[in-house]
Protein backbone atom coordinates (compact mmCIF):
# COMPACT_ATOMS: atom_id res chain seq x y z
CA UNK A 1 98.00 102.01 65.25
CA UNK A 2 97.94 99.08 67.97
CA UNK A 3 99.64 96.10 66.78
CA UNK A 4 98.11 92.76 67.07
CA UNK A 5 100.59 90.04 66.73
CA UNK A 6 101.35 86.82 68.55
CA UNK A 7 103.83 88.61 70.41
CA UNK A 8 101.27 91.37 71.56
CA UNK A 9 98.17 88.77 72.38
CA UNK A 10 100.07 86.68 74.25
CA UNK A 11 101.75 88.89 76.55
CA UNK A 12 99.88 90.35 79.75
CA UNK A 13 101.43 92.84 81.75
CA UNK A 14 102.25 91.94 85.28
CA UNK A 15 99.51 92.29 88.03
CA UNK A 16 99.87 94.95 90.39
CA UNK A 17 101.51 93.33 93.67
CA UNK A 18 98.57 94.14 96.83
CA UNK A 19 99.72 97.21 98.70
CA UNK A 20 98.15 94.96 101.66
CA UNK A 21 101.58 93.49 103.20
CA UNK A 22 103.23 96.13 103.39
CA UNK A 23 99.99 98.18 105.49
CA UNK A 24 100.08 95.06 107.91
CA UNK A 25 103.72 95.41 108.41
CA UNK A 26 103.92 99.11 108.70
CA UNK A 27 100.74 98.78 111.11
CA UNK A 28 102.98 95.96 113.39
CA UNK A 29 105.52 97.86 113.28
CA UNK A 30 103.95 101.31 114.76
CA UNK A 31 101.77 99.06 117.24
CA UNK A 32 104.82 97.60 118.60
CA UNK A 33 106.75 100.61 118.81
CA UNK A 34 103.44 101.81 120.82
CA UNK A 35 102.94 99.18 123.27
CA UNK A 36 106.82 99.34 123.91
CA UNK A 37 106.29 103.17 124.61
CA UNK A 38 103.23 102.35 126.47
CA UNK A 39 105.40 99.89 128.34
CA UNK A 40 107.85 102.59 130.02
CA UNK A 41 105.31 104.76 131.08
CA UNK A 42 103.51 101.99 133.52
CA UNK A 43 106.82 100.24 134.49
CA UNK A 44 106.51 101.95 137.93
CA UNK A 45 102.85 101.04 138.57
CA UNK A 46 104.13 97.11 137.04
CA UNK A 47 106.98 97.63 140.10
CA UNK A 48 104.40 98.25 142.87
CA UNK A 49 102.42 94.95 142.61
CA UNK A 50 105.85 93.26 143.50
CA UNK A 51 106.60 95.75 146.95
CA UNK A 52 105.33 94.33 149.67
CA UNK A 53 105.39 97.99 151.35
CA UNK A 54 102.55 98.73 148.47
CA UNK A 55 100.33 94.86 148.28
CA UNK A 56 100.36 93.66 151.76
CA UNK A 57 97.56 93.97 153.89
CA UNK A 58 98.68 93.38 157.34
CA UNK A 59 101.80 94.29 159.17
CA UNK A 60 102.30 92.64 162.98
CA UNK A 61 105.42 94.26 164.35
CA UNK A 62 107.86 93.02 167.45
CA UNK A 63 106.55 93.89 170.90
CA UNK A 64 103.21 95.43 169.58
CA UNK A 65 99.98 93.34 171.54
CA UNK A 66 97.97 92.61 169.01
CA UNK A 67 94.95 90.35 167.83
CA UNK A 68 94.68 87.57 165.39
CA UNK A 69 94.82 88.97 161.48
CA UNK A 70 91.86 87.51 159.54
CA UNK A 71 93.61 86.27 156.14
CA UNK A 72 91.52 85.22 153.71
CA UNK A 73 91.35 82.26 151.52
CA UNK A 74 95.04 81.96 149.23
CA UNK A 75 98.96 82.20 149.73
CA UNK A 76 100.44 84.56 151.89
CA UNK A 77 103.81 85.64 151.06
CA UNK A 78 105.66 87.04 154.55
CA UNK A 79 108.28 89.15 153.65
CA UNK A 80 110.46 90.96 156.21
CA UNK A 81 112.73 94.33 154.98
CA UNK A 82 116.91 93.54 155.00
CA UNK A 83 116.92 90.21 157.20
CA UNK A 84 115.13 88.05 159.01
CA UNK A 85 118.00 86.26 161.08
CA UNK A 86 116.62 87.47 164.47
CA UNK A 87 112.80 86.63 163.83
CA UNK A 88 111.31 83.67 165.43
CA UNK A 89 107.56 83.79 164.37
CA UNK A 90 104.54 81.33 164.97
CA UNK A 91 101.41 81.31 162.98
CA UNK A 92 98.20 79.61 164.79
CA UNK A 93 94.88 78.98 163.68
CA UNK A 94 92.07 80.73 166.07
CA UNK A 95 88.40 79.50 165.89
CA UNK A 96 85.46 80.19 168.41
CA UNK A 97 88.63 82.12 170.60
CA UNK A 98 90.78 79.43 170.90
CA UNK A 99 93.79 78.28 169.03
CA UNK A 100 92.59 75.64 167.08
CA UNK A 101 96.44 74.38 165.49
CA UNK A 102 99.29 75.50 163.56
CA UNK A 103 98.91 77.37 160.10
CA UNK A 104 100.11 75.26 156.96
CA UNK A 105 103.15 76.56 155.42
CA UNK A 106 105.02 75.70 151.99
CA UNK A 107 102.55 76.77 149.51
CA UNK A 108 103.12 78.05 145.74
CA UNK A 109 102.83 81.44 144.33
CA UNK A 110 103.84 83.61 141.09
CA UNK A 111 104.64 86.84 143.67
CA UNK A 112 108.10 87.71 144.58
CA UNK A 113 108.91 90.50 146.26
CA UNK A 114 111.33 92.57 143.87
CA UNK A 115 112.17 96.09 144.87
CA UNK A 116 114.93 98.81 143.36
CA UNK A 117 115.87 100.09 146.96
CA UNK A 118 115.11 97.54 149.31
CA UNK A 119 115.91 93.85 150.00
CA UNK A 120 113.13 91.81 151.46
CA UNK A 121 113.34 88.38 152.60
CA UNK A 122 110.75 86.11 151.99
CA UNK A 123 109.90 84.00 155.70
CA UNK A 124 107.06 81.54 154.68
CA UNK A 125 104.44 80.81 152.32
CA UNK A 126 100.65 80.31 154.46
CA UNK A 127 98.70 78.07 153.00
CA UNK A 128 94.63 79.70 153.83
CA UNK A 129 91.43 77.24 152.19
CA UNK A 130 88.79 79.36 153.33
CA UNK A 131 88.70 82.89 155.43
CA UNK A 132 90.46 82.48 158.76
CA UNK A 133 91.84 83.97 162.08
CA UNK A 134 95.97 83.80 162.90
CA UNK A 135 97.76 84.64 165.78
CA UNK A 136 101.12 85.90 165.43
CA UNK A 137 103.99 85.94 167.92
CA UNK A 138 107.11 87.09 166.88
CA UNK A 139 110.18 86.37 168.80
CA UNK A 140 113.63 88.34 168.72
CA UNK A 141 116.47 86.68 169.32
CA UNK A 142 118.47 89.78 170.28
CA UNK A 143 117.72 93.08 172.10
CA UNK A 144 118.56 95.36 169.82
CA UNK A 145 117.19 93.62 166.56
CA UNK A 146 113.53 93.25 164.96
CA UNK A 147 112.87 97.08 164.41
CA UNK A 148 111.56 95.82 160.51
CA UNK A 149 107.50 94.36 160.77
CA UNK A 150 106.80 91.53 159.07
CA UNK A 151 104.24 91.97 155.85
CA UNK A 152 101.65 89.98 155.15
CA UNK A 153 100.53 90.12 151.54
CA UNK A 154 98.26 87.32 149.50
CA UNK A 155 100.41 86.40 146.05
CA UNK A 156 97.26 84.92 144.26
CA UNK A 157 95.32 88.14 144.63
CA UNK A 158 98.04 90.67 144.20
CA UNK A 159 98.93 88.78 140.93
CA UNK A 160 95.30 88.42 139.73
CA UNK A 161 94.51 92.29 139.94
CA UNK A 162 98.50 92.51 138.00
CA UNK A 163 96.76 90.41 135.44
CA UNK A 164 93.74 92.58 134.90
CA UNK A 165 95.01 95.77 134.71
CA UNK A 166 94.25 97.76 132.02
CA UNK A 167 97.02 99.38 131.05
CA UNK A 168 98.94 96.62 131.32
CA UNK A 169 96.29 94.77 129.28
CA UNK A 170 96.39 97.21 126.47
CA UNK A 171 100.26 97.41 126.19
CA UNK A 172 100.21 93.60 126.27
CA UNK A 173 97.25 93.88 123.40
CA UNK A 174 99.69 96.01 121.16
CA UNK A 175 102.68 94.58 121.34
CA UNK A 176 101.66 90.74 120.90
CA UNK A 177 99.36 92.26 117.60
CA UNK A 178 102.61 94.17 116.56
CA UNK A 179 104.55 90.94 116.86
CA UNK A 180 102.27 88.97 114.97
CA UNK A 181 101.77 91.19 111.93
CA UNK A 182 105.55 92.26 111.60
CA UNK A 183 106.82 88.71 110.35
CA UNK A 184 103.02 87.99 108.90
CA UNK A 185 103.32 91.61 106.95
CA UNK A 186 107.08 90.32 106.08
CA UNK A 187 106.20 86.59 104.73
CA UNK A 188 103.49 88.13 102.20
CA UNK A 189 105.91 90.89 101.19
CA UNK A 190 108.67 88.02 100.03
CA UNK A 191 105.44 86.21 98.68
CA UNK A 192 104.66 88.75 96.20
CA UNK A 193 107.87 89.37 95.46
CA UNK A 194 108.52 85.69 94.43
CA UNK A 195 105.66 85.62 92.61
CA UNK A 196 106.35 89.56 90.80
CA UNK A 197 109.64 87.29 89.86
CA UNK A 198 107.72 84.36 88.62
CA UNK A 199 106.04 86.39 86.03
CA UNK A 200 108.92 88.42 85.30
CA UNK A 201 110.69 84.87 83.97
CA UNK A 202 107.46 83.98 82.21
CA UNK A 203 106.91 86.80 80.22
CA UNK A 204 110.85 86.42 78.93
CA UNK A 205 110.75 83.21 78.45
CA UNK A 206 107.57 83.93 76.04
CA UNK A 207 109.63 86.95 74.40
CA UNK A 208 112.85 84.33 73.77
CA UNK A 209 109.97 81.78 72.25
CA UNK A 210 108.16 84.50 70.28
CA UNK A 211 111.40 86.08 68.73
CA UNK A 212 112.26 83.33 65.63
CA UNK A 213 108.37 83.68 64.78
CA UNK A 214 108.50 87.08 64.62
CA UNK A 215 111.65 86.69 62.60
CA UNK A 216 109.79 84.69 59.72
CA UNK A 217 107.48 87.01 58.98
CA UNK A 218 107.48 87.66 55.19
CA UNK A 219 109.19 90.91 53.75
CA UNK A 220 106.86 93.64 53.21
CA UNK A 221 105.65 93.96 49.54
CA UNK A 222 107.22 96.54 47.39
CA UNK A 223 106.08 100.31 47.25
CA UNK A 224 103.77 100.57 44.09
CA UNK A 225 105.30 103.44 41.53
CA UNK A 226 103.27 106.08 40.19
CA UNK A 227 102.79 104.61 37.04
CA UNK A 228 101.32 101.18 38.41
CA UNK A 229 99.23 103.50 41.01
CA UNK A 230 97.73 105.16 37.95
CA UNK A 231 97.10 101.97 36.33
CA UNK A 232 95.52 100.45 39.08
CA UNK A 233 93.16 103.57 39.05
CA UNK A 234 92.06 103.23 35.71
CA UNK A 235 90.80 99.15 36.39
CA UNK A 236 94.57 97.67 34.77
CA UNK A 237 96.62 95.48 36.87
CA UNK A 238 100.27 96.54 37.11
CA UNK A 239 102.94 94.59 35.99
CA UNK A 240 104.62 92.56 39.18
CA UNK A 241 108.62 92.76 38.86
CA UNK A 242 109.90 89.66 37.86
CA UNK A 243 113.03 88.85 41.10
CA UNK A 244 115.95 87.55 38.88
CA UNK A 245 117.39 85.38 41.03
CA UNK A 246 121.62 86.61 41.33
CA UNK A 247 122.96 83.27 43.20
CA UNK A 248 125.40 81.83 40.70
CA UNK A 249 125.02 78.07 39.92
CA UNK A 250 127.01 75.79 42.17
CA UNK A 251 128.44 73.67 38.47
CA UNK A 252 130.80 74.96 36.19
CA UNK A 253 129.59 73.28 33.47
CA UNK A 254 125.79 73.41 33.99
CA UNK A 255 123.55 76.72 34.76
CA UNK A 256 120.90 75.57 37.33
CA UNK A 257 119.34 78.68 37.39
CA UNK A 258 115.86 78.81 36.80
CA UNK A 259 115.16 80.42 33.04
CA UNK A 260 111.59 81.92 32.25
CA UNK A 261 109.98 79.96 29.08
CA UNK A 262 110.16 82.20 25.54
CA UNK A 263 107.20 82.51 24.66
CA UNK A 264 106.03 82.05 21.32
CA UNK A 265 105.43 84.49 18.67
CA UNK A 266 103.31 82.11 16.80
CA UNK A 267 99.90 80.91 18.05
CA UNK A 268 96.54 79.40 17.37
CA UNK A 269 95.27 76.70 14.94
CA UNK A 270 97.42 76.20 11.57
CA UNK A 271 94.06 76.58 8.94
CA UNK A 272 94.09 79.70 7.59
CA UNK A 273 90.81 81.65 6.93
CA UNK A 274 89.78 81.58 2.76
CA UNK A 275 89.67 84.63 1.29
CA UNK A 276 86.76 83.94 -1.39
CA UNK A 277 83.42 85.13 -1.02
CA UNK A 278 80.22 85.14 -3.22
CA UNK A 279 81.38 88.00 -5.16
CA UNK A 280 85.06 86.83 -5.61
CA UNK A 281 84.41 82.69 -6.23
CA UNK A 282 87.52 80.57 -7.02
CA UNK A 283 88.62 80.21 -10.80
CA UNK A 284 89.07 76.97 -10.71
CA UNK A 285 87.19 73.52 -10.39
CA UNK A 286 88.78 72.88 -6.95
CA UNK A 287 86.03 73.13 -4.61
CA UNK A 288 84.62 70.25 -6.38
CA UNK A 289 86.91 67.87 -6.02
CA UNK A 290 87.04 68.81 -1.68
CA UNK A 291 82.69 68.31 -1.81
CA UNK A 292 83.31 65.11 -3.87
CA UNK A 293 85.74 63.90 -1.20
């Protein structure tokens, strides 16, 4: 049978800590692992948007006659391969046919040209507001120098279509989510735990409380005998054992033990019931004198 104490009612076992965290950290974990997986795969195609062999869109070399380039409306990066020591270049506006002034330079862009087997120098930054015509004339200072053309390519729009790629976008996606729910998976984990700890000291310190109640419980009643079993049966109450208390008194000359009463063999009131009757009247004239009285 199920005991129902103190002890028992007031104890509750511990709640079952939420398999939750752990799911969120084993999921951040396996989408970061992915996105950094992802991430090796499209490191070449990342590498292209930053060659100007593979983003620009015009290329003017030394001694070739050419027209203006239209450019349209941003910052164009002009990078030339190795060095650029021998390049003299000029960058003119043409409108209606007719060179209209001298292309702004100096403006501000995220692209940098970044290669593995090539070294490009960066010449100027054009600054285009709307869709224009440029002349280029490129000038070489020696006569054996300027074999490399000069690359035109517009930073602002190579590093927008960088941005919306969507490879790029889903390896991004995974590995920020798998950053964010490692440490959040993590934090609830040591949450729980502290709190799986909490209880733990709770339910001992209620054990430690319980323990000098449970101690002062009363000794269990004696086992009846057969005899007082039989007794009980038949409708007669069985004698109770009398406990004769063994502790010695603390006086030598006094026992402070308590004694049980003798009880007395006489009882009842002290007039005795007469033993004449109609048929066996006194001899006497006694009676009289007790009615005259």
């Amino acid at each position: 049978m199920k005991e129902h104490g103190p002890l028992g009612e007031n104890m509750q076992p511990a709640p079952v800590a939420s398999a939750w965290p752990k799911r969120i950290l084993i999921t951040g974990i396996a989408l970061a692992l992915i996105g950094l997986t992802t991430l090796t795969f499209i490191m070449g195609s990342i590498g292209d948007y930053y060659d100007p062999r593979e983003t620009s869109e015009h290329s003017v070399e030394f001694g070739e006659t050419t027209g203006p380039i239209e450019l349209s409306s941003g910052c164009w990066v002009v990078n030339i391969e190795d060095s650029a020591k021998d390049y003299t270049i000029t960058y003119q506006l043409i409108e209606n046919g007719e060179v209209a002034g001298d292309v702004d330079e100096g403006c501000r862009t995220d692209f940098q040209a970044q290669t593995a087997d090539v070294d490009f120098v960066t010449v100027t930054e054009l600054d285009i507001d709307e869709k224009s015509e440029v002349l280029v004339k490129i000038t070489c200072e020696s006569d054996d120098g300027c074999e490399n053309p000069v690359l035109f390519t517009n930073g602002d729009a190579v590093i927008g279509s960088m941005m919306m790629d969507p490879w790029l976008l889903i390896t991004a996606g995974l590995c920020c989510v798998g950053f964010i729910f490692v440490p959040l998976g993590w934090l609830l984990i040591s949450i729980n735990r502290g709190h799986a700890n909490k209880v733990h000291i709770s339910q001992n310190q209620i054990v430690s409380a319980m323990q000098p109640l449970e101690n002062q419980r009363p000794a269990e009643q004696e086992i009846l005998t057969t005899d007082q079993l039989y007794k009980l049966v038949r409708g007669e109450v069985p004698e109770e054992r009398e406990q004769v208390s063994s502790v010695p008194s603390p006086f030598a000359n006094a026992d402070t033990r308590v004694k049980k009463p003798v009880a007395s063999k006489e009882g009842g009131s002290i007039n005795k019931a007469s033993s004449f009757t109609h048929e066996n009247p006194p001899t006497d004239e006694s009676w009289k004198s007790w009615d005259e009285s």
